[in-house]
N, C-alpha and C. Protein backbone atom coordinates (compact mmCIF):
# COMPACT_ATOMS: atom_id res chain seq x y z
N UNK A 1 -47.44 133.14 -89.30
CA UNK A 1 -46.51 132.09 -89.00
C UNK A 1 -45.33 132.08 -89.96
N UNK A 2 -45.59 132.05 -91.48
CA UNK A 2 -44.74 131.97 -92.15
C UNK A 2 -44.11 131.00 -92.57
N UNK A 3 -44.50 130.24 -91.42
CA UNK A 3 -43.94 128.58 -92.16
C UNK A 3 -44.73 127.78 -92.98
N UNK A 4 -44.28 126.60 -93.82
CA UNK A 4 -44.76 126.01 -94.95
C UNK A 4 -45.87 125.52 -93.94
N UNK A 5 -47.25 125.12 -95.11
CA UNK A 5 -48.18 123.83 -93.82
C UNK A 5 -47.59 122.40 -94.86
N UNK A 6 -48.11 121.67 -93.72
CA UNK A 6 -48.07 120.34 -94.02
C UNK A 6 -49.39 119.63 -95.10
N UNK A 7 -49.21 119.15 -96.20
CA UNK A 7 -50.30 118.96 -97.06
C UNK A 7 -50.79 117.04 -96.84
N UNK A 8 -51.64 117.06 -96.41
CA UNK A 8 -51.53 115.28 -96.18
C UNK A 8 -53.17 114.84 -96.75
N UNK A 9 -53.01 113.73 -96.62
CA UNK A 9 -54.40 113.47 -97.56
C UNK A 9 -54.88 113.28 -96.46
N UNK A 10 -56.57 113.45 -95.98
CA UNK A 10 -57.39 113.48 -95.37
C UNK A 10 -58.79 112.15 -95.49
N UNK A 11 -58.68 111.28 -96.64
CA UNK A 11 -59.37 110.64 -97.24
C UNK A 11 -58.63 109.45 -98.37
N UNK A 12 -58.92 108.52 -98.18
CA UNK A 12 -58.04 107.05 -98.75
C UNK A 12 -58.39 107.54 -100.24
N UNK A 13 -59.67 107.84 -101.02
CA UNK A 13 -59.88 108.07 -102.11
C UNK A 13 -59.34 109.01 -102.72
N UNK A 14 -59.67 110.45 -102.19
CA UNK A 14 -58.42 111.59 -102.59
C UNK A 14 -56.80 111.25 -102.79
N UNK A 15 -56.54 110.41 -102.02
CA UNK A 15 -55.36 109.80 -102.32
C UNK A 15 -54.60 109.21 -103.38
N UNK A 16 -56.16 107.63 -103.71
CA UNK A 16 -55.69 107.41 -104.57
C UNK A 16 -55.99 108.22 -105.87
N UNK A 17 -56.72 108.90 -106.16
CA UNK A 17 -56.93 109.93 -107.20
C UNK A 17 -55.98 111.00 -107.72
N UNK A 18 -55.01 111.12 -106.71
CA UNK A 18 -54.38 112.22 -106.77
C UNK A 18 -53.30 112.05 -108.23
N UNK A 19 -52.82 110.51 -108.36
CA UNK A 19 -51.78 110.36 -109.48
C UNK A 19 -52.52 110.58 -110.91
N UNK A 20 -53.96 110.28 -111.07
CA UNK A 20 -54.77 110.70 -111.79
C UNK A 20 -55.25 112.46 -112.34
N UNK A 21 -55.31 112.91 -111.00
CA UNK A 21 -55.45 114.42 -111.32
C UNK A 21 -54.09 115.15 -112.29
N UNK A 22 -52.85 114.33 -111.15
CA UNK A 22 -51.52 114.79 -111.58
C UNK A 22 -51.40 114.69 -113.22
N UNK A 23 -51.59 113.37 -113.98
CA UNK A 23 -51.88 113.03 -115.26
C UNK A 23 -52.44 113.66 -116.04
N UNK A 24 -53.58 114.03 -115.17
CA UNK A 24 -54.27 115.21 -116.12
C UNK A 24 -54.24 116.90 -116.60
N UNK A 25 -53.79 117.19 -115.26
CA UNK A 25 -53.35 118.85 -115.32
C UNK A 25 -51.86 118.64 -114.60
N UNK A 26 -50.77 118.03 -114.69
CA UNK A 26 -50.03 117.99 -114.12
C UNK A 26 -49.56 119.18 -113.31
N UNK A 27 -49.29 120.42 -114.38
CA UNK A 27 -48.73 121.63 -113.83
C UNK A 27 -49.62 122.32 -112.72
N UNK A 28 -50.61 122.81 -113.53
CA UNK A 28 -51.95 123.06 -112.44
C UNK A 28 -52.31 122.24 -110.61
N UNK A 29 -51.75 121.09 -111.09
CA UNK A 29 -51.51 120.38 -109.32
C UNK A 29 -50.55 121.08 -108.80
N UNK A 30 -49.65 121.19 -109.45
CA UNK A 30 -47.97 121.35 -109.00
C UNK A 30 -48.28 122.06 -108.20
N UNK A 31 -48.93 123.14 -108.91
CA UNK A 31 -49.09 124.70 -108.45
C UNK A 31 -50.16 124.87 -107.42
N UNK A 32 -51.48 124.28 -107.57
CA UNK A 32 -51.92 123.75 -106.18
C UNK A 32 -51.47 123.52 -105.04
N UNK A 33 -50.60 122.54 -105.20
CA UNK A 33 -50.45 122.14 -104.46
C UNK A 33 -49.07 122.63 -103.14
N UNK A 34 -48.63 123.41 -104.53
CA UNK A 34 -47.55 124.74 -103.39
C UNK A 34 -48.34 125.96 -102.91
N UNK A 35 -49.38 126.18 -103.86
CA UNK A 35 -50.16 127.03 -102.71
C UNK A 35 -51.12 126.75 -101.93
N UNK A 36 -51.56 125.48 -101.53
CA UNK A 36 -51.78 124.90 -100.40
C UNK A 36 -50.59 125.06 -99.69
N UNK A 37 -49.29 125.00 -99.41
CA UNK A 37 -48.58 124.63 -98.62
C UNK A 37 -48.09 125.95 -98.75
N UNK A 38 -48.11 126.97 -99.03
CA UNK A 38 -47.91 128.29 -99.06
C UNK A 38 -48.25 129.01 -97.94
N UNK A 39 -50.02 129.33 -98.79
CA UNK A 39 -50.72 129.88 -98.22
C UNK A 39 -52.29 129.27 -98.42
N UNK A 40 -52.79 128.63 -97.61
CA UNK A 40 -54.25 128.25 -97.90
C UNK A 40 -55.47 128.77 -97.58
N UNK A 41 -54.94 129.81 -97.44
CA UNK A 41 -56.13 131.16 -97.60
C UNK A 41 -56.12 132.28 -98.04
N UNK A 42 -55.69 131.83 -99.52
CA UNK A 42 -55.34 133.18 -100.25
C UNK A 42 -56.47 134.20 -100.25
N UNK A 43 -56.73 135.17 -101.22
CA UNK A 43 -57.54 136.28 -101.42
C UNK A 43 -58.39 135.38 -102.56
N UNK A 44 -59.53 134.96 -102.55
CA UNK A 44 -60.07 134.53 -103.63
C UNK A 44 -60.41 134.76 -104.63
N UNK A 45 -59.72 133.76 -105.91
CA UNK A 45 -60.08 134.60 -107.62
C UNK A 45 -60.71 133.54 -108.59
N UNK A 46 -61.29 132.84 -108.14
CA UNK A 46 -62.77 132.36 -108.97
C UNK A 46 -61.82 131.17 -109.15
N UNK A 47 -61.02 130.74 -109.12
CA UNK A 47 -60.02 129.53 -109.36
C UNK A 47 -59.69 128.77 -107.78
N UNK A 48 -59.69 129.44 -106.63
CA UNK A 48 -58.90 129.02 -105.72
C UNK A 48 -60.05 129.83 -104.37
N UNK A 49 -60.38 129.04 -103.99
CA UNK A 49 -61.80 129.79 -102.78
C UNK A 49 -62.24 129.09 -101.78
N UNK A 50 -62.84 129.39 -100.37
CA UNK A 50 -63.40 128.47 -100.03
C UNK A 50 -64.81 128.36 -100.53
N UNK A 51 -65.55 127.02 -100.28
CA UNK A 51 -66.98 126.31 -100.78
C UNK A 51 -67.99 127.59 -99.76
N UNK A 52 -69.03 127.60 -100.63
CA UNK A 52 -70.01 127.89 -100.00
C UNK A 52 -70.91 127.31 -99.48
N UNK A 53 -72.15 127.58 -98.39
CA UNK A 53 -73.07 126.61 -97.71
C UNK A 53 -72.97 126.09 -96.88
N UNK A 54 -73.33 125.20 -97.21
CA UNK A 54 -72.94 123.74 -95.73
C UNK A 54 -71.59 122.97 -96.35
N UNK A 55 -71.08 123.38 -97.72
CA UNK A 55 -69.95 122.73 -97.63
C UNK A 55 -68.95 123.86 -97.44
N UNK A 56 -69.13 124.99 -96.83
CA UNK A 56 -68.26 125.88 -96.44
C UNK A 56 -67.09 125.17 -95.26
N UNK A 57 -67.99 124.13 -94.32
CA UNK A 57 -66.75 123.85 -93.32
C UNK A 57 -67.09 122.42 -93.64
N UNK A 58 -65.95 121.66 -93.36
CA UNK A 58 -66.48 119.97 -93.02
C UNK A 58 -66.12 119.34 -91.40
N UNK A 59 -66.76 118.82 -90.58
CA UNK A 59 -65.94 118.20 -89.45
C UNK A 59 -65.04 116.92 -90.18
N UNK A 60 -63.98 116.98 -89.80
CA UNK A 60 -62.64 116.15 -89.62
C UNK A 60 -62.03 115.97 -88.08
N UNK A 61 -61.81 114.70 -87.76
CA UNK A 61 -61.04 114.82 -86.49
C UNK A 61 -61.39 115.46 -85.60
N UNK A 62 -62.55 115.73 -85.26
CA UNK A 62 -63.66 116.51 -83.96
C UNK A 62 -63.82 117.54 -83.95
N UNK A 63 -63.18 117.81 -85.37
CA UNK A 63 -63.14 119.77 -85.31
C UNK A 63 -63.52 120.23 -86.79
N UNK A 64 -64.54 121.26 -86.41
CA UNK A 64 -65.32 121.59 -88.03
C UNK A 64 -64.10 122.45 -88.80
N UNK A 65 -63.62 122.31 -89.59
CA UNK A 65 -62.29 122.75 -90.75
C UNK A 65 -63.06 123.47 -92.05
N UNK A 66 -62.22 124.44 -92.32
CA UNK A 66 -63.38 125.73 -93.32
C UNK A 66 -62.70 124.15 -94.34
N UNK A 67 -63.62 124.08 -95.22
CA UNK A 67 -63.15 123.56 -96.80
C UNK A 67 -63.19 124.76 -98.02
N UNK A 68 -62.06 124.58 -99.11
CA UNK A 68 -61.83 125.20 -99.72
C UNK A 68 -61.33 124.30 -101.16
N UNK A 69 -61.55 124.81 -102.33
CA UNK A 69 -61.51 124.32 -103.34
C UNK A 69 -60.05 125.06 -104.27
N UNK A 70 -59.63 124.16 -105.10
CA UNK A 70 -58.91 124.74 -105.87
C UNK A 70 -59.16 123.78 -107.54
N UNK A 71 -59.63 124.92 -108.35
CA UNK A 71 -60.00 124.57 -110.00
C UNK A 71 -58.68 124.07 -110.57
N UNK A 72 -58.29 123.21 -111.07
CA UNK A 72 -57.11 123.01 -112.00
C UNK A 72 -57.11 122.35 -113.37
N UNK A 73 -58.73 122.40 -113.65
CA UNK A 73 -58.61 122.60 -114.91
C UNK A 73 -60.43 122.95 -115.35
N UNK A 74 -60.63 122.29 -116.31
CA UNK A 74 -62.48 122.48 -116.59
C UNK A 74 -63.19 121.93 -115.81
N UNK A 75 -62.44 120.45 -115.24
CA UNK A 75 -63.44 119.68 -114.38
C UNK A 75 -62.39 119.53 -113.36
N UNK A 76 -61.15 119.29 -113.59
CA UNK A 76 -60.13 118.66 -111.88
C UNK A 76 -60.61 120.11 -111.12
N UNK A 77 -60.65 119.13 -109.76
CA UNK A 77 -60.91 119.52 -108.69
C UNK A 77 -59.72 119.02 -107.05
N UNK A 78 -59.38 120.10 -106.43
CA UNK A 78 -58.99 120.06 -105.33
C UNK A 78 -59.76 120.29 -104.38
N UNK A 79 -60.31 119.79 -103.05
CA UNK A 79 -60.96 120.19 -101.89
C UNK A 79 -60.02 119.52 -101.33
N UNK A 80 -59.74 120.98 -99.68
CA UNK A 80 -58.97 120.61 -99.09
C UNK A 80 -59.46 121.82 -97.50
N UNK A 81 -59.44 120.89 -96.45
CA UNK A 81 -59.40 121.26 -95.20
C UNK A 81 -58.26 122.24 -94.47
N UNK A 82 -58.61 123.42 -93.68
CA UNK A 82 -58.16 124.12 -93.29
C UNK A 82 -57.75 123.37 -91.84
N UNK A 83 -56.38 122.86 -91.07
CA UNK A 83 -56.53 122.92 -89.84
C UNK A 83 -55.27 123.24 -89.39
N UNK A 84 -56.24 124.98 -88.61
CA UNK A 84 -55.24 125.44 -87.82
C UNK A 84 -54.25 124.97 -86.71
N UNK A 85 -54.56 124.13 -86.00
CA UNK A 85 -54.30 123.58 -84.61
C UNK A 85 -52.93 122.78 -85.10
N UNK A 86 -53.12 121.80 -86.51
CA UNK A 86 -51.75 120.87 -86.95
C UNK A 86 -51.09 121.75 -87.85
N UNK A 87 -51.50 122.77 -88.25
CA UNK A 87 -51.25 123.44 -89.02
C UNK A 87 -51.04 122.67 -90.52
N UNK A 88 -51.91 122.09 -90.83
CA UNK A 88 -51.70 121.24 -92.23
C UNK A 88 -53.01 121.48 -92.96
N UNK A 89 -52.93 121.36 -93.83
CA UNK A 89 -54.31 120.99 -94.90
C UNK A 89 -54.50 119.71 -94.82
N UNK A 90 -55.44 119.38 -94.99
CA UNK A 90 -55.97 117.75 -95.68
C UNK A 90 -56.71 118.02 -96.87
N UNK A 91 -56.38 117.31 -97.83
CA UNK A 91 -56.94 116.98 -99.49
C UNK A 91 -57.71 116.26 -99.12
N UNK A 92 -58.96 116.62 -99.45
CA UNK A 92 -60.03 115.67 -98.64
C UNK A 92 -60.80 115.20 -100.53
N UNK A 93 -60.64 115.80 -101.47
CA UNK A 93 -61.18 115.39 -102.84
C UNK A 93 -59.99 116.07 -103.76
N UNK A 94 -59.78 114.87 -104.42
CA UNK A 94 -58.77 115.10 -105.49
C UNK A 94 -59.21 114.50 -107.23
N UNK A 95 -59.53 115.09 -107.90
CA UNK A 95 -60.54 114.05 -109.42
C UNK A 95 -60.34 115.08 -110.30
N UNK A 96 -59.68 114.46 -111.74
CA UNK A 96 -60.42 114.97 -112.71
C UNK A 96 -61.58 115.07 -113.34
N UNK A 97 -62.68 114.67 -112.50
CA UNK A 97 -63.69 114.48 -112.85
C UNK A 97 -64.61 115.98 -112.02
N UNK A 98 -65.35 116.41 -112.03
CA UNK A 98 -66.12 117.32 -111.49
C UNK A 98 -66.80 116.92 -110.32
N UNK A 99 -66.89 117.33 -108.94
CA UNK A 99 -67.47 117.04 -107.90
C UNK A 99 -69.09 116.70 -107.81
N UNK A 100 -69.68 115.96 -107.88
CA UNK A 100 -71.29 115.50 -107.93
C UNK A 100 -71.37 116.93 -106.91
N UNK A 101 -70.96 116.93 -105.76
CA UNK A 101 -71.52 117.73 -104.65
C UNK A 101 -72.19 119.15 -104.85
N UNK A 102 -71.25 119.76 -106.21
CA UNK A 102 -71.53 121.34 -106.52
C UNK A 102 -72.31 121.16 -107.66
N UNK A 103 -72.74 119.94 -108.18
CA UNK A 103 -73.45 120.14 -109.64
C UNK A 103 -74.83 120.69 -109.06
């Protein structure tokens, strides 16, 4: 396609978290967050991947969406939904805190 995607929050909490993450790794979001809107399926390098398991996809909006993570610092965390059809991501977890889900 080549065109930018649309990055939108997917979840009221990721949302509000997000000015928090920003605070904490500011640059590291930045940069997230243009390669979400880049490309959100890069080649994976231990920083930027999709989840494995059952949290490999999540249903959103009636349609199962691969989920994919992006590290931006020791503990901030990005998870964010793949959907092809709007062509956007959704930030579905945004925290400097470490995800309970992968501990």
């Amino acid at each position: 396609m080549g065109e930018e995607w649309d990055v939108k929050f997917g979840d009221s909490k990721a949302a509000k978290n997000w000015p928090e993450l920003c605070a904490y790794a500011l640059v590291a979001t930045r940069e997230a967050f243009e390669l979400m809107r880049e490309n959100p399926r890069p080649v994976p390098d231990g920083m930027h991947y999709q989840l494995r398991g059952e949290l490999s996809t999540r249903d959103f909006g009636g349609e199962k969406l691969e989920q994919w993570q992006v590290k931006v610092s020791g503990s901030g965390r990005i998870w964010y939904l793949v959907d092809d059809l709007k062509h956007t991501v959704w930030v579905v977890y945004a925290s400097a805190a470490h995800p309970k889900a992968t501990e």
